[in-house]
PDB file of N, CA and C in Angstrom:
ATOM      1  N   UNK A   1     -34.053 -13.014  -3.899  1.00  0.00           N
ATOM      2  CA  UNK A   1     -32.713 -13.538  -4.099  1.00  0.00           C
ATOM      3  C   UNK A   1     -32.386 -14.432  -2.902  1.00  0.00           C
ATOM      4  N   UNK A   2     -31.867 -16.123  -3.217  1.00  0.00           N
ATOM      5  CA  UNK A   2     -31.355 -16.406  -2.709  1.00  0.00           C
ATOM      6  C   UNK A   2     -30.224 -15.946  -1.297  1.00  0.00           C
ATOM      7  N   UNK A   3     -29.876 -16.432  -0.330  1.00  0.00           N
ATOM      8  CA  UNK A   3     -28.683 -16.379   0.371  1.00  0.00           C
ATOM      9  C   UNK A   3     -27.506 -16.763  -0.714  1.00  0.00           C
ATOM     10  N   UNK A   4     -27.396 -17.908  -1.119  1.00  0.00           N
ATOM     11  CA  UNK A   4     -26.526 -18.276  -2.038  1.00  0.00           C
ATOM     12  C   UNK A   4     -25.889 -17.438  -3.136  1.00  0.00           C
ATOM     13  N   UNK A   5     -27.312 -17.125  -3.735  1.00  0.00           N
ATOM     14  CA  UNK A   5     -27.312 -15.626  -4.976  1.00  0.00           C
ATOM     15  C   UNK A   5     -26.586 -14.677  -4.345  1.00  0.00           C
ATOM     16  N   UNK A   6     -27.211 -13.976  -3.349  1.00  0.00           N
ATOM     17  CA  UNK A   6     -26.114 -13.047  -2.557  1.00  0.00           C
ATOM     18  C   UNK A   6     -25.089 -13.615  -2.588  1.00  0.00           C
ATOM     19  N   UNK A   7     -24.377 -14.345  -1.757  1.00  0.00           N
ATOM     20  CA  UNK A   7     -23.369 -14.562  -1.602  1.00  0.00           C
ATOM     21  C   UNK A   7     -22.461 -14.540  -2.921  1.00  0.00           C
ATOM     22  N   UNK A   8     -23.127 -15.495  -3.894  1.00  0.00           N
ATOM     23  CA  UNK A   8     -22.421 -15.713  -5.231  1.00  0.00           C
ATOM     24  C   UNK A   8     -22.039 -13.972  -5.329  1.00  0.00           C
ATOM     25  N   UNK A   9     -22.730 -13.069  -5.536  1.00  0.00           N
ATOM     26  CA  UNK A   9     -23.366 -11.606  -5.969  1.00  0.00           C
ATOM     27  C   UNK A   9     -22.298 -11.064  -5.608  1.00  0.00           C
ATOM     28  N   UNK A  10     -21.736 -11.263  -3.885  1.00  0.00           N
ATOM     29  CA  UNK A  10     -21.007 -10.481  -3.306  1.00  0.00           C
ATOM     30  C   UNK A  10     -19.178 -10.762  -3.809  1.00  0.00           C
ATOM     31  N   UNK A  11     -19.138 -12.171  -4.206  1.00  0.00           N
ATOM     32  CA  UNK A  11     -17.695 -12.521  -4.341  1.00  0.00           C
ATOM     33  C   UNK A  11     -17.370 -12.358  -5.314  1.00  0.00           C
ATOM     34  N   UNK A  12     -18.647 -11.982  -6.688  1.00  0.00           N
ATOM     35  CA  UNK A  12     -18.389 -11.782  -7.728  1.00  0.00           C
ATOM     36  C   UNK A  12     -17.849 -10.147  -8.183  1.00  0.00           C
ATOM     37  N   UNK A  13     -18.620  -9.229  -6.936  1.00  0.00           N
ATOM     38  CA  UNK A  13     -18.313  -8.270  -6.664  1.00  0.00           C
ATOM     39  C   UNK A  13     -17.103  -7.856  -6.148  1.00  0.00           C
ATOM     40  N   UNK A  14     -16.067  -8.799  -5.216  1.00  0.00           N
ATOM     41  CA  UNK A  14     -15.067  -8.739  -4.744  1.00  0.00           C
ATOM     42  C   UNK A  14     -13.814  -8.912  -6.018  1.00  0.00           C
ATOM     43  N   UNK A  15     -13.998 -10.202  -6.315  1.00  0.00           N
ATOM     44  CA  UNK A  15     -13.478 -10.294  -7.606  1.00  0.00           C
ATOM     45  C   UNK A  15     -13.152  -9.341  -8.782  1.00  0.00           C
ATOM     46  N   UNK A  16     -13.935  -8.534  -9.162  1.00  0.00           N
ATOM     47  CA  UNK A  16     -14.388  -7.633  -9.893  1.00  0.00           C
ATOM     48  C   UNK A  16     -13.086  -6.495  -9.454  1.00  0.00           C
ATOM     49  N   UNK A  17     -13.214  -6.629  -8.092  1.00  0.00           N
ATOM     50  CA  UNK A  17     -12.067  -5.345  -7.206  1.00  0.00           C
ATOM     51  C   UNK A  17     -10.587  -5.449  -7.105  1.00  0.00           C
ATOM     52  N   UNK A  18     -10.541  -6.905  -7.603  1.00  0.00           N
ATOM     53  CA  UNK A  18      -9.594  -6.916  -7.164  1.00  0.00           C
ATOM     54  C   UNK A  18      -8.137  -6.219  -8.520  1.00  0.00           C
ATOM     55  N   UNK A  19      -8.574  -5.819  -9.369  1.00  0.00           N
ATOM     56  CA  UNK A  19      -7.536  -5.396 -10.152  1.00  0.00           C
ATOM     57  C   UNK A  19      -6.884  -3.794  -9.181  1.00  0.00           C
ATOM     58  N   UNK A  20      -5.770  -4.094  -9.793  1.00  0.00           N
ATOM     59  CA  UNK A  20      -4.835  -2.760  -8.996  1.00  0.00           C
ATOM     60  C   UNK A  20      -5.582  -1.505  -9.691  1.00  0.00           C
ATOM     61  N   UNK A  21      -5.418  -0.527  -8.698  1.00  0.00           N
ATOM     62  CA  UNK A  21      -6.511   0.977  -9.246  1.00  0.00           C
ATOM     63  C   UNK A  21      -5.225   1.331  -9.941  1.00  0.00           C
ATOM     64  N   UNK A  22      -4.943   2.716 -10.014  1.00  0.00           N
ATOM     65  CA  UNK A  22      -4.245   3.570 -10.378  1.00  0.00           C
ATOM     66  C   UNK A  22      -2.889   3.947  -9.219  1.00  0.00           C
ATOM     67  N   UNK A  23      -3.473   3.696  -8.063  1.00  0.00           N
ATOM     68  CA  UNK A  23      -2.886   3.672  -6.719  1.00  0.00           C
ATOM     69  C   UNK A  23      -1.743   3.060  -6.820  1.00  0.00           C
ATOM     70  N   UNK A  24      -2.184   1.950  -6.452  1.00  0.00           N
ATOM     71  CA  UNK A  24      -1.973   0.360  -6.490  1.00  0.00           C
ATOM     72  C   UNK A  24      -1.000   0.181  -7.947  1.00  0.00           C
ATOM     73  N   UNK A  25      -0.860   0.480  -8.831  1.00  0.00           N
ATOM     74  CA  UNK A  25      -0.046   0.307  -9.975  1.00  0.00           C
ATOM     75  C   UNK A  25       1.310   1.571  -9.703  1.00  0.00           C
ATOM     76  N   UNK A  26       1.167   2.642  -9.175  1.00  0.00           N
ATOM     77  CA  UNK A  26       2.143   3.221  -8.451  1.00  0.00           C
ATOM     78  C   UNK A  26       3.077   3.060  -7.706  1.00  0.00           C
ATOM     79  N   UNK A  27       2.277   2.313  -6.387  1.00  0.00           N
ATOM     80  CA  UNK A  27       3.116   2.224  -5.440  1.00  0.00           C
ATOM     81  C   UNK A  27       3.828   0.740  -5.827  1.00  0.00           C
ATOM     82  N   UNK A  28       3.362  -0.400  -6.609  1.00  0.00           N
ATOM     83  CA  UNK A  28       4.288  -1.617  -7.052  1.00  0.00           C
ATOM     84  C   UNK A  28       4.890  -0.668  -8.121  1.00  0.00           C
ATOM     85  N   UNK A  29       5.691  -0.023  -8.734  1.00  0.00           N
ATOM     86  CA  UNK A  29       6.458   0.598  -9.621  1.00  0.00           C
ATOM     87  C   UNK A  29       6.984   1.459  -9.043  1.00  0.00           C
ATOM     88  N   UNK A  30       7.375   1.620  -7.427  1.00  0.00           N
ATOM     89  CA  UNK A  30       8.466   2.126  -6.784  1.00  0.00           C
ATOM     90  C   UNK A  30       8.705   1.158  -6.053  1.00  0.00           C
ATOM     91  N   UNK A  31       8.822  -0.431  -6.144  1.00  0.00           N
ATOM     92  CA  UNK A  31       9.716  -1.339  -5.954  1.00  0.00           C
ATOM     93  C   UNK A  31       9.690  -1.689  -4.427  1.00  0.00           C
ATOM     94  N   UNK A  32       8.833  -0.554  -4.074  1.00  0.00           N
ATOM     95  CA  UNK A  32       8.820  -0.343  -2.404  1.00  0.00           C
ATOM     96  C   UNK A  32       7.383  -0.714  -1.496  1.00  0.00           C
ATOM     97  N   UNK A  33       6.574  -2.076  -2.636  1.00  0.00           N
ATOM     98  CA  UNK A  33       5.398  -1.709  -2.179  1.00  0.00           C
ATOM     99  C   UNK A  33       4.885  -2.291  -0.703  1.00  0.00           C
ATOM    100  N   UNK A  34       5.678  -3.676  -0.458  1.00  0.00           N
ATOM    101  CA  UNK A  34       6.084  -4.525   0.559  1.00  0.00           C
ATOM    102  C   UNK A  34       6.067  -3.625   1.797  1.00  0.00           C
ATOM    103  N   UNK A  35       7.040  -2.382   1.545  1.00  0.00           N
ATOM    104  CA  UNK A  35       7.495  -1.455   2.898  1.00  0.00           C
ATOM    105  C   UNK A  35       6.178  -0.622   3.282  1.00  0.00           C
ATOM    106  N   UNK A  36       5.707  -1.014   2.055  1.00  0.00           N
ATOM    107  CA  UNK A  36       4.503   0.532   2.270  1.00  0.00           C
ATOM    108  C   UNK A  36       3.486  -0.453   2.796  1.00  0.00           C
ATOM    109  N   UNK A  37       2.936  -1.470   2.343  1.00  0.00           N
ATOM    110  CA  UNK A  37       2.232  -2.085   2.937  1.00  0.00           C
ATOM    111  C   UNK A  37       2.084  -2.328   4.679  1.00  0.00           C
ATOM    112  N   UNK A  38       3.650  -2.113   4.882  1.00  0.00           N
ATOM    113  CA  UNK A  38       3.906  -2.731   6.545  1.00  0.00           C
ATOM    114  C   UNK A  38       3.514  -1.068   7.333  1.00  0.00           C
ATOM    115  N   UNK A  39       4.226  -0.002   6.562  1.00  0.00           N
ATOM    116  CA  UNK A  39       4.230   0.924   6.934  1.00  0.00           C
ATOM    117  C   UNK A  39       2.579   1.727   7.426  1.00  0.00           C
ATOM    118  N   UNK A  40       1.674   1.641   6.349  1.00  0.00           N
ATOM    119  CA  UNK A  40       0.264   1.862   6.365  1.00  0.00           C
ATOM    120  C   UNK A  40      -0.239   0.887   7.558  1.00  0.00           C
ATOM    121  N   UNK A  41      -0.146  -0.621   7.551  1.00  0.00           N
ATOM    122  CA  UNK A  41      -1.149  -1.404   8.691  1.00  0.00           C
ATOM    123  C   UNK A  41      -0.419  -1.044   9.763  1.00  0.00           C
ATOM    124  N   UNK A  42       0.580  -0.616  10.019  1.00  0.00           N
ATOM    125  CA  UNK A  42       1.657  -0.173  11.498  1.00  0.00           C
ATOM    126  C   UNK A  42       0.334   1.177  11.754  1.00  0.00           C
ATOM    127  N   UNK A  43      -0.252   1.753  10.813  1.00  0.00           N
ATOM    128  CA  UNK A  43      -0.195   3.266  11.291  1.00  0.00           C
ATOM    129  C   UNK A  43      -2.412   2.926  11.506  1.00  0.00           C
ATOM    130  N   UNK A  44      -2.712   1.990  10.746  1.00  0.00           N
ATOM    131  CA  UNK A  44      -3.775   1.527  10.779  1.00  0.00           C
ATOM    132  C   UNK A  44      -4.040   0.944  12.396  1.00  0.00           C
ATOM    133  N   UNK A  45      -3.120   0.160  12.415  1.00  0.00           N
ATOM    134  CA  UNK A  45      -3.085  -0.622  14.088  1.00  0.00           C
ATOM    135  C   UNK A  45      -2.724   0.312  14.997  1.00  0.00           C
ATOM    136  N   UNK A  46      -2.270   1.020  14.844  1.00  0.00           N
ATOM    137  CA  UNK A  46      -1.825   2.115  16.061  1.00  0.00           C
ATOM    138  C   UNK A  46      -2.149   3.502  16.326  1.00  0.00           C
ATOM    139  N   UNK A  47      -2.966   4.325  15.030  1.00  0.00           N
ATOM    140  CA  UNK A  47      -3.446   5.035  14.647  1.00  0.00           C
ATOM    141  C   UNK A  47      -2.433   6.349  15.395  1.00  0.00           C
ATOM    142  N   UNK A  48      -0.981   5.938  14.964  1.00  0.00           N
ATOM    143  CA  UNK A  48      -0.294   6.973  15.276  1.00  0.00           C
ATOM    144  C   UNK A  48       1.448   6.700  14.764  1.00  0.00           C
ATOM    145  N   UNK A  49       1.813   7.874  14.084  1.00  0.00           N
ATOM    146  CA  UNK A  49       2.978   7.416  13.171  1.00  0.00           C
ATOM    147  C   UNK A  49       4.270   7.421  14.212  1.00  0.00           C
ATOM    148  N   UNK A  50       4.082   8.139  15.315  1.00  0.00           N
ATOM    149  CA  UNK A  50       5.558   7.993  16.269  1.00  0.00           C
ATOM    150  C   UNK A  50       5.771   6.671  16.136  1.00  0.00           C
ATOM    151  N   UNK A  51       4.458   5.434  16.530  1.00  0.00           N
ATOM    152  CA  UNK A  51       4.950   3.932  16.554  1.00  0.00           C
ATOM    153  C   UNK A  51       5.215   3.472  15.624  1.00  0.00           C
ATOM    154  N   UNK A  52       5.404   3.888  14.275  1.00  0.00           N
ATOM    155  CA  UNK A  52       5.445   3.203  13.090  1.00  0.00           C
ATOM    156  C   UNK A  52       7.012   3.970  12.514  1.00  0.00           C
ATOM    157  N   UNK A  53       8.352   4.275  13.728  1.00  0.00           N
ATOM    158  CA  UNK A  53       9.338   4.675  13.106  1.00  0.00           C
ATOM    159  C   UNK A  53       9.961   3.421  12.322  1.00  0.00           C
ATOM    160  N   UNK A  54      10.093   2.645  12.729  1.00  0.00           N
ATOM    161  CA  UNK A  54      11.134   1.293  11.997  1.00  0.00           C
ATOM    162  C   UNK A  54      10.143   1.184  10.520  1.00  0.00           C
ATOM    163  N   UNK A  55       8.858   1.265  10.935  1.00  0.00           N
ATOM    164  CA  UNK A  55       8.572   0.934   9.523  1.00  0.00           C
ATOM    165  C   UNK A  55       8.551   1.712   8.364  1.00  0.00           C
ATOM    166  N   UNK A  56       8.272   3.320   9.100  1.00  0.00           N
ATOM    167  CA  UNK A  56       9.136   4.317   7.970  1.00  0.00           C
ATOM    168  C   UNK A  56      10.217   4.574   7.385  1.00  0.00           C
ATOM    169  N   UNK A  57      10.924   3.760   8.740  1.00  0.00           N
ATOM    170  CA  UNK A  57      12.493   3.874   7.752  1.00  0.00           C
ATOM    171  C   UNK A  57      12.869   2.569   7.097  1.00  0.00           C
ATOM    172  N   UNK A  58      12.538   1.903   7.161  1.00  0.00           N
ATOM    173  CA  UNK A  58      12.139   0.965   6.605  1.00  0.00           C
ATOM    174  C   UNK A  58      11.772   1.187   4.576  1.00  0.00           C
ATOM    175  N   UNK A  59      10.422   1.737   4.875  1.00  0.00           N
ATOM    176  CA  UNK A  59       9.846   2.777   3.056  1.00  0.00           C
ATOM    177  C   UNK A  59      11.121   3.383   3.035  1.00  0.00           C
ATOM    178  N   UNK A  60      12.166   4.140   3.466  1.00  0.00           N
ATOM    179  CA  UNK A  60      11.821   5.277   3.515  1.00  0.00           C
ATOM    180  C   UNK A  60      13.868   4.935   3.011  1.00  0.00           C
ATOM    181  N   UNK A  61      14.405   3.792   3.173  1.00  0.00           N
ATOM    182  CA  UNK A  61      15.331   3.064   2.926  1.00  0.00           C
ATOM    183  C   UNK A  61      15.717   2.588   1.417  1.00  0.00           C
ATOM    184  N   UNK A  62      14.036   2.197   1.279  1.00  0.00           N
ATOM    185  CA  UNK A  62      13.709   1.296   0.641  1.00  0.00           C
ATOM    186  C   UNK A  62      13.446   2.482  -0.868  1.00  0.00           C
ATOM    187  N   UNK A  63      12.897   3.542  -0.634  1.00  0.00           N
ATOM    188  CA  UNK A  63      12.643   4.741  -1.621  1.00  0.00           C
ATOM    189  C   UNK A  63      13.921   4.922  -2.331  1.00  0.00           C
ATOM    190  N   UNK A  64      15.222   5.030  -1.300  1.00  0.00           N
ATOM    191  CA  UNK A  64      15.865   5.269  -2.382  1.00  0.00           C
ATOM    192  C   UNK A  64      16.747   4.736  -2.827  1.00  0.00           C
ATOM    193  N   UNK A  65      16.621   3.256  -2.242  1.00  0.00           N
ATOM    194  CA  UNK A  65      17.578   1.965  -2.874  1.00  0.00           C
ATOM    195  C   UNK A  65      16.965   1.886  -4.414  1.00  0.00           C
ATOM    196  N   UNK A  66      15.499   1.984  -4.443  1.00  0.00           N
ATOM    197  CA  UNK A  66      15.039   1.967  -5.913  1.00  0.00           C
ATOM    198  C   UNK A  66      15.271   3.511  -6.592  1.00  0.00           C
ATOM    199  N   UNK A  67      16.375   4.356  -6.370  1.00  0.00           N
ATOM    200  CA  UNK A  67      16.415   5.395  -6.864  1.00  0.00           C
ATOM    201  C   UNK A  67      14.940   6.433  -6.976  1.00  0.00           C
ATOM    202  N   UNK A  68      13.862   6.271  -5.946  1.00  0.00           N
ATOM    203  CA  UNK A  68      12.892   6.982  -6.207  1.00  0.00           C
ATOM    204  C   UNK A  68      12.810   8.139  -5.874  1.00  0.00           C
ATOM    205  N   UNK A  69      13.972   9.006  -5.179  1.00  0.00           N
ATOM    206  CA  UNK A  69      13.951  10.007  -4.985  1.00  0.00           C
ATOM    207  C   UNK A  69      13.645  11.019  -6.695  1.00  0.00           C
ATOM    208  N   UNK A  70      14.254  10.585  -7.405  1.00  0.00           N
ATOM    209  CA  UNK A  70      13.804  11.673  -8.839  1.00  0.00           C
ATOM    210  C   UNK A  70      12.352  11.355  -9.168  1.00  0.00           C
ATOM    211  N   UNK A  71      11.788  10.349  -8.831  1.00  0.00           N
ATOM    212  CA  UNK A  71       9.969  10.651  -8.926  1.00  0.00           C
ATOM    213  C   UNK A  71       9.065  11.527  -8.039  1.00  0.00           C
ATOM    214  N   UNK A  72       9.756  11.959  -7.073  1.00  0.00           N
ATOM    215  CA  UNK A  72       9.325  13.057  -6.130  1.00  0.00           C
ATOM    216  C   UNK A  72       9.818  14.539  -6.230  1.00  0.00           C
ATOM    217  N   UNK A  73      11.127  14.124  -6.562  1.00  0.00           N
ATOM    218  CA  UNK A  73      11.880  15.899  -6.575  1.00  0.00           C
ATOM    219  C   UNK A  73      12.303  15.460  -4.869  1.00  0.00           C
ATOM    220  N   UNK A  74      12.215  14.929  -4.200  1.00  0.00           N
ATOM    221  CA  UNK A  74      12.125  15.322  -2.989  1.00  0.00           C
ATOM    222  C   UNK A  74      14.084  15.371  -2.652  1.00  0.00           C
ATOM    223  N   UNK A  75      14.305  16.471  -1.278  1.00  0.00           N
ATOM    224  CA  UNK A  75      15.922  16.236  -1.090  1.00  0.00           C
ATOM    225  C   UNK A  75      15.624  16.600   0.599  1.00  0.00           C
ATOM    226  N   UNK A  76      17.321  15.261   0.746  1.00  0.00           N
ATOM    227  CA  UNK A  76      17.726  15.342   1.673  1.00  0.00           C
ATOM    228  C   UNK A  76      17.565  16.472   2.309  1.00  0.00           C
ATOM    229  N   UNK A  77      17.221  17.027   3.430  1.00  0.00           N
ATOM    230  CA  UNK A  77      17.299  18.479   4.012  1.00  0.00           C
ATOM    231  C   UNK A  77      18.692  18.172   4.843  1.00  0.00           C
TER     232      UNK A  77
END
């Protein structure tokens, strides 16, 4: 195989990935996926959630402006 072939091989493979999993169709259908996105690479880059408060509250704002608290059950404590 070509370099080229590979290459073709590999983007065709990327391509292939790029549809939303099951995940990914979740978290865009809590309206909040933008927050979650910032929230995850904050915790990726820093590999620690104390630094990632603004961006949790941030999701976490954002959860229940889209009313998502009844997809969790979850309550205020």
């Amino acid at each position: 195989m070509s370099k080229d072939e590979r290459k073709s091989s590999n983007i065709q493979a990327v391509n292939e990935d790029d549809e939303p999993d099951e995940w990914d169709k979740r978290i865009f259908s809590t309206g909040c996926s933008a927050e979650n996105a910032k929230m995850t690479d904050c915790y990726y880059d820093t590999k620690d959630w104390r630094a990632c408060k603004k961006e949790m509250e941030a999701f976490r704002e954002c959860w229940k402006r889209q009313g998502n608290d009844q997809r969790t059950g979850s309550k205020d404590a």
